[in-house]
N, C-alpha and C. Protein backbone atom coordinates (compact mmCIF):
# COMPACT_ATOMS: atom_id res chain seq x y z
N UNK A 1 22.55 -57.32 1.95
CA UNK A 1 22.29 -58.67 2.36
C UNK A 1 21.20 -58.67 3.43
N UNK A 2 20.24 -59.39 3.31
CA UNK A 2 18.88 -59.90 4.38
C UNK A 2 19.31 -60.63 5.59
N UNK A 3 19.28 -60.34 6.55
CA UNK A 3 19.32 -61.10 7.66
C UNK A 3 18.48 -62.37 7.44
N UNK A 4 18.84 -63.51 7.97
CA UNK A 4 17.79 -64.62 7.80
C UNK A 4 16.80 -64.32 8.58
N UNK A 5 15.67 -64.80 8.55
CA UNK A 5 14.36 -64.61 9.28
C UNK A 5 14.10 -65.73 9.74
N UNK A 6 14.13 -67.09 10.65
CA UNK A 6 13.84 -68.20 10.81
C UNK A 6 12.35 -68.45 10.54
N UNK A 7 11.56 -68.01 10.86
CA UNK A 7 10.58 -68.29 10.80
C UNK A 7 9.35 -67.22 10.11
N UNK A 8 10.13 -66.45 9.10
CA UNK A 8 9.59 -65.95 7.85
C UNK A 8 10.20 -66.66 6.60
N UNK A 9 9.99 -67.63 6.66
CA UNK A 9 10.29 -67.95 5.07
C UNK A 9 9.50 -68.02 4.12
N UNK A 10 8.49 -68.09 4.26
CA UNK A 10 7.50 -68.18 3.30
C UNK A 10 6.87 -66.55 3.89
N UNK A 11 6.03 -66.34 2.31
CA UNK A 11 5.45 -64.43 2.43
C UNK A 11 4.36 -64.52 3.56
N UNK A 12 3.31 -65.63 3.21
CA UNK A 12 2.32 -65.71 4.20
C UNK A 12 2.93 -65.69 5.48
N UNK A 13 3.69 -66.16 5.94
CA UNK A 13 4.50 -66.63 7.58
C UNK A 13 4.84 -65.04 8.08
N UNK A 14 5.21 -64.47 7.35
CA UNK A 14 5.73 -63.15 7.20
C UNK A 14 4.76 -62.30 7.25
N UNK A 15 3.81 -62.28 7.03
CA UNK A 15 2.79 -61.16 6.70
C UNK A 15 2.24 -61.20 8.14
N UNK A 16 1.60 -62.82 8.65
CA UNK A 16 0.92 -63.09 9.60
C UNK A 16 2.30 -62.82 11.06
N UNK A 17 2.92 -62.83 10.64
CA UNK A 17 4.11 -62.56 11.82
C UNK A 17 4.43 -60.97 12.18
N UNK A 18 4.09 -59.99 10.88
CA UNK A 18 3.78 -58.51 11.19
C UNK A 18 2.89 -58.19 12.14
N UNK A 19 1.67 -58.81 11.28
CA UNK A 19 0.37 -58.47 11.77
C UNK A 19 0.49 -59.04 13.68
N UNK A 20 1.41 -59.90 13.51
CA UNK A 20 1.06 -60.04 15.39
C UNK A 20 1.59 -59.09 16.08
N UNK A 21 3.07 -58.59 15.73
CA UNK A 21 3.89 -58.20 15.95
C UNK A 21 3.60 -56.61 15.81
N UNK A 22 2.73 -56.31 15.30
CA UNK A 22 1.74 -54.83 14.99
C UNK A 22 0.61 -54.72 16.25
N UNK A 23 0.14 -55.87 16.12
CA UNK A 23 -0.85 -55.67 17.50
C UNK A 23 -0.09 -55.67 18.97
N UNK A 24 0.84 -56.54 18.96
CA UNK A 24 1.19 -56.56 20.57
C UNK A 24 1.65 -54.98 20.64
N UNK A 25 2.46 -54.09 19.82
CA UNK A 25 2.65 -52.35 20.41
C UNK A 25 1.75 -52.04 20.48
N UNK A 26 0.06 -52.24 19.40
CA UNK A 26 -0.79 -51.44 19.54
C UNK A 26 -1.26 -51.40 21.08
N UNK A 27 -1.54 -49.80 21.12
CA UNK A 27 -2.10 -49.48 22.70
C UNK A 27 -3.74 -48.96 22.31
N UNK A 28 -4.44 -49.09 23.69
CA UNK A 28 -6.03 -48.92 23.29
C UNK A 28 -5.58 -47.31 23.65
N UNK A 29 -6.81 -46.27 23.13
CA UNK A 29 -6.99 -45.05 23.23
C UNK A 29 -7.42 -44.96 24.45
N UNK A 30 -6.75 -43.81 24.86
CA UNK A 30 -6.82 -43.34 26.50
C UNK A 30 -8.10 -42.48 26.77
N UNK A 31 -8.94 -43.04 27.90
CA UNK A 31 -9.96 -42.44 28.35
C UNK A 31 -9.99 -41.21 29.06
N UNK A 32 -10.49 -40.23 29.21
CA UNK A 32 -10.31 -38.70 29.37
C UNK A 32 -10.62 -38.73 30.66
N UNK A 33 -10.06 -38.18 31.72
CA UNK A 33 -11.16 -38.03 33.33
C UNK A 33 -11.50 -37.09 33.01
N UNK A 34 -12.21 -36.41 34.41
CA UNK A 34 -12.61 -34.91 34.22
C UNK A 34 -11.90 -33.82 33.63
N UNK A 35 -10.45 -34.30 34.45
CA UNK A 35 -9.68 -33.25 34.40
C UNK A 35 -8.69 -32.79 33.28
N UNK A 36 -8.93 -33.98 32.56
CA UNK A 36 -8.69 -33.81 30.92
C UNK A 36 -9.74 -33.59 29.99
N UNK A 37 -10.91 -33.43 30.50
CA UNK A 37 -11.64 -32.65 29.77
C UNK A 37 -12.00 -31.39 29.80
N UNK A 38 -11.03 -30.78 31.18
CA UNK A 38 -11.04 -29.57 31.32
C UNK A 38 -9.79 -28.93 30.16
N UNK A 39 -8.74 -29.94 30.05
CA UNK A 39 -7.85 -29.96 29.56
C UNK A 39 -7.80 -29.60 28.12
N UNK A 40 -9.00 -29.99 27.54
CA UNK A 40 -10.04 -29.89 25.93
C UNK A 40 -10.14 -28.03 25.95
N UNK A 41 -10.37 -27.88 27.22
CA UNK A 41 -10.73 -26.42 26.42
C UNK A 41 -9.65 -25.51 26.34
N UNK A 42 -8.51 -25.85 27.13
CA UNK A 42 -7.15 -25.54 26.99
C UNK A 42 -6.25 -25.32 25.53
N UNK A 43 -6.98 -27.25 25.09
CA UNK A 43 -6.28 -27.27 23.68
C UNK A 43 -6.81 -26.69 22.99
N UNK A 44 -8.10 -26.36 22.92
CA UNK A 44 -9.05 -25.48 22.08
C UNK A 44 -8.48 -24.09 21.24
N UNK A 45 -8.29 -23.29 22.86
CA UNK A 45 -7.13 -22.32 23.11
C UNK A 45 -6.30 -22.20 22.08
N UNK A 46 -4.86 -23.21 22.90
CA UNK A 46 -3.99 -23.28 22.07
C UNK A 46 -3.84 -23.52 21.06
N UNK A 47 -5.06 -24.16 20.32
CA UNK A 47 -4.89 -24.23 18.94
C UNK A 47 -5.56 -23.07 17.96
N UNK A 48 -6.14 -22.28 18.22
CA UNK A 48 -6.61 -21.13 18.44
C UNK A 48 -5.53 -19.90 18.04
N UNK A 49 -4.96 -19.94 19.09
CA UNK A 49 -3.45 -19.01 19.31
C UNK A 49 -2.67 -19.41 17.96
N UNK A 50 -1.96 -20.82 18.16
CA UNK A 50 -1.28 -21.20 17.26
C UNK A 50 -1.90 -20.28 15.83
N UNK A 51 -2.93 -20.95 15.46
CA UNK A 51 -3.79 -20.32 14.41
C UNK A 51 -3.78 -19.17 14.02
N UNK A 52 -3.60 -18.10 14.97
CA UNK A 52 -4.20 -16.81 14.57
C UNK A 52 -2.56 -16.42 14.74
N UNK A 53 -1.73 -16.67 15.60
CA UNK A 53 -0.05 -16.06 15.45
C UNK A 53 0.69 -17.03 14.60
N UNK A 54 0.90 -18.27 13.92
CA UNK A 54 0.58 -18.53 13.11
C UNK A 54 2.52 -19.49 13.63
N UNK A 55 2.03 -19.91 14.91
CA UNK A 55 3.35 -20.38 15.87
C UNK A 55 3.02 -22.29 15.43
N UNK A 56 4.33 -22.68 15.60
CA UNK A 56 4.53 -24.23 15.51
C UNK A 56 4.18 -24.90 16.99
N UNK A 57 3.41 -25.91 16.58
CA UNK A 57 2.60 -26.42 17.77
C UNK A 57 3.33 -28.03 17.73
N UNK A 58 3.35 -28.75 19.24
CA UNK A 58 3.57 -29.91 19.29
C UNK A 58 2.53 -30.74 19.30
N UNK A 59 2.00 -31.36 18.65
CA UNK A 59 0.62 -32.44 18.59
C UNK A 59 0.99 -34.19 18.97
N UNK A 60 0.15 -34.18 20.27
CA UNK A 60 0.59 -35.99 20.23
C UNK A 60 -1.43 -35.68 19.93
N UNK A 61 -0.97 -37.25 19.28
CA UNK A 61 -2.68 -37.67 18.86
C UNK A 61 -2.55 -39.07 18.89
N UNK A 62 -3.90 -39.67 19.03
CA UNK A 62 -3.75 -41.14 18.77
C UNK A 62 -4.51 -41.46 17.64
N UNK A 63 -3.90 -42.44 16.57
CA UNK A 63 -4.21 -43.22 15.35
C UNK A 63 -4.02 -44.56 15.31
N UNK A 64 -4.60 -45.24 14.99
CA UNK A 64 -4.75 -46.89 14.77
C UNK A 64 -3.64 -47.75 15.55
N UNK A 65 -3.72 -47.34 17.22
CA UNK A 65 -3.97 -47.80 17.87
C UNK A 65 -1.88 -47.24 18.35
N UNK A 66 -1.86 -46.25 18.22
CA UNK A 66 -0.57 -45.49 18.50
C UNK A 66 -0.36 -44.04 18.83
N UNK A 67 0.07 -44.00 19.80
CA UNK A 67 -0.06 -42.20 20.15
C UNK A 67 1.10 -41.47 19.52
N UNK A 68 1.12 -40.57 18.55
CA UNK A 68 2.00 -40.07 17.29
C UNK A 68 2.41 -38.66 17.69
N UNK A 69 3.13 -38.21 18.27
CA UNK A 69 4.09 -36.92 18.42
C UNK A 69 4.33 -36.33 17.35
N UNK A 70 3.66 -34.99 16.89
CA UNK A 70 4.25 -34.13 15.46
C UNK A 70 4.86 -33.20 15.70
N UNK A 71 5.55 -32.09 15.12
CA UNK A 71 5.47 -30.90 15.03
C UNK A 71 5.18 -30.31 13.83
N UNK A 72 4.20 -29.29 13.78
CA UNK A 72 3.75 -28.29 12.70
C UNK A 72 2.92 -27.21 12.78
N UNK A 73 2.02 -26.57 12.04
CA UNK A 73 1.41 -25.91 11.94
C UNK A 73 -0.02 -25.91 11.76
N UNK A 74 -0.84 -25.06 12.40
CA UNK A 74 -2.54 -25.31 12.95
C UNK A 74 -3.22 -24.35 11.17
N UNK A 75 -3.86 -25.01 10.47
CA UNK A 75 -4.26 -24.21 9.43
C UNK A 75 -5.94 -23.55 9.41
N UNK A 76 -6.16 -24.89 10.17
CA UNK A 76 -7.50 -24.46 10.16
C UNK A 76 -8.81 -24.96 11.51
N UNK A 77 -9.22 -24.36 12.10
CA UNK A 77 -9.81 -25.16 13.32
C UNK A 77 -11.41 -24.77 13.14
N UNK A 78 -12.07 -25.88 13.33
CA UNK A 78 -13.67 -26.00 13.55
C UNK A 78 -14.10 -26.67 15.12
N UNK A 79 -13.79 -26.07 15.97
CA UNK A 79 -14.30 -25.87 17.43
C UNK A 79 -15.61 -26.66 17.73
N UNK A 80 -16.95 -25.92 16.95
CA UNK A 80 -17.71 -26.70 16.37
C UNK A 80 -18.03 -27.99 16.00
N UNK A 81 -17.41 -28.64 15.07
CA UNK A 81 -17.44 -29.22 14.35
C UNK A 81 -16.64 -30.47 15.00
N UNK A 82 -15.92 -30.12 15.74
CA UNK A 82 -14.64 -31.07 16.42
C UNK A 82 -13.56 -31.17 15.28
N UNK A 83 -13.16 -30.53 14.27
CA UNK A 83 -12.16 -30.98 13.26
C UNK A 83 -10.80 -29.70 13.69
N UNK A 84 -9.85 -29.91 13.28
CA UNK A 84 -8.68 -29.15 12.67
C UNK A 84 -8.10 -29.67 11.56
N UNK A 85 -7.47 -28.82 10.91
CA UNK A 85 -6.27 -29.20 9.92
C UNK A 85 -4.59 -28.42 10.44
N UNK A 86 -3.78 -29.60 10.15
CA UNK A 86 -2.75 -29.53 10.80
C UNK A 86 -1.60 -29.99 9.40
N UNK A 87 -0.99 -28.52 9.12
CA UNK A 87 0.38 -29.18 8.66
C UNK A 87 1.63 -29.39 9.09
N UNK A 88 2.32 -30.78 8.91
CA UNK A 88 3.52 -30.98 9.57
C UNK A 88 4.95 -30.24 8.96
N UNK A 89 5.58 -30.60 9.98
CA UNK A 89 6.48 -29.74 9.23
C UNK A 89 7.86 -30.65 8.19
N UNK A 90 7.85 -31.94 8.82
CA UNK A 90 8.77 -33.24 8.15
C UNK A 90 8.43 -33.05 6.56
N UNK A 91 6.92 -33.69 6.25
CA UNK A 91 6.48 -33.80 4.71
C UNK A 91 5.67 -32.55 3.97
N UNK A 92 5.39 -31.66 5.15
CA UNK A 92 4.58 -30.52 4.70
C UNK A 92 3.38 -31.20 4.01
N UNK A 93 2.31 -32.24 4.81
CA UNK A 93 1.29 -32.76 4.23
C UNK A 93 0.13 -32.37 5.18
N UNK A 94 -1.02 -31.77 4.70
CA UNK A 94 -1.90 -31.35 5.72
C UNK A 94 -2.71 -32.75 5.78
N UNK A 95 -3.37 -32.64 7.13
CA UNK A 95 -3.66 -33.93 7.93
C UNK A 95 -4.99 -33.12 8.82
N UNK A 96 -6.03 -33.81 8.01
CA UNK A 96 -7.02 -33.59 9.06
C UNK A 96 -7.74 -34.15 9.59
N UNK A 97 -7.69 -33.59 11.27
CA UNK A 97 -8.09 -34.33 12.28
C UNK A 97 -9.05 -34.35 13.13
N UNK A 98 -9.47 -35.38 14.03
CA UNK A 98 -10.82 -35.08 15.44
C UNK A 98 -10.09 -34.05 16.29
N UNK A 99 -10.71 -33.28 16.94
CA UNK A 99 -10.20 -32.41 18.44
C UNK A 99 -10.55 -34.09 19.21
N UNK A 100 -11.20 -35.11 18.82
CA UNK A 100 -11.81 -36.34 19.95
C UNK A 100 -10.06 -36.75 19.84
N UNK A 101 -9.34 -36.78 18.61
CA UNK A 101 -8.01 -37.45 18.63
C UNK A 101 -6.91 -37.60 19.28
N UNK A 102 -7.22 -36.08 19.36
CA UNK A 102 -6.19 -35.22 20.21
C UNK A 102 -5.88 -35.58 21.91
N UNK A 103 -4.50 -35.77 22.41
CA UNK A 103 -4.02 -36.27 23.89
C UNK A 103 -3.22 -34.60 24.59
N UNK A 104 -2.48 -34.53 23.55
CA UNK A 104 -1.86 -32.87 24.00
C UNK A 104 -1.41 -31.83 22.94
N UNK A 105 -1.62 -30.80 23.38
CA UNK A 105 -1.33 -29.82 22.38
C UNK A 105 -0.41 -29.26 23.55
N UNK A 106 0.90 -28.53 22.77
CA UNK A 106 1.64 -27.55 23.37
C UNK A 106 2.56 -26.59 22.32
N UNK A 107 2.38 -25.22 22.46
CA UNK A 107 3.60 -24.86 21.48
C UNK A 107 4.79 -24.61 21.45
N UNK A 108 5.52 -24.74 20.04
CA UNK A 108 6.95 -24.81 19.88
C UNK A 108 7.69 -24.12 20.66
């Protein structure tokens, strides 16, 4: 059984009532000081390590407009390039990402 919705009754009312209700959690992406950009070469590191001992890493990152906590595994890193690939360990779906995305790396 559906809870009533007062003021979703109609689909449109509903859709436009997500969509607000989606933006007010969304948070803006956090600006780096210095000392989190010292912090960059840290994660660099650790993702690095992870990589080569082949250890479960904790990843918060931010995506469309939400900072997302994982745990999984580092498959592939381009330092370079600013990219990694990261599989989780919930769906086992690789996910690849900015190093710009990235808020903290720590391992399991």
């Amino acid at each position: 059984m559906k809870k009533w919705r007062s003021f979703a009754t109609l689909p449109e009312q509903y859709i436009g009532l997500q969509e607000i209700i989606d933006k007010q959690v969304e948070v803006t992406q956090p600006v780096l000081t210095e000392e989190q950009m010292e912090q960059i070469k840290q994660i660099n590191f650790i993702l690095i390590e992870a990589l080569h001992t082949n250890k479960q890493v904790y990843l918060t990152y931010y995506k469309r407009g939400q900072c997302i906590t994982e745990t999984g595994s580092i498959q592939f890193v381009d330092s370079l390039g600013g990219l990694f690939v990261f599989i989780d360990d919930v769906f086992e779906l690789k996910n690849k990402m900015r190093l710009s995305e990235l808020i903290d790396v720590s391992l399991a």
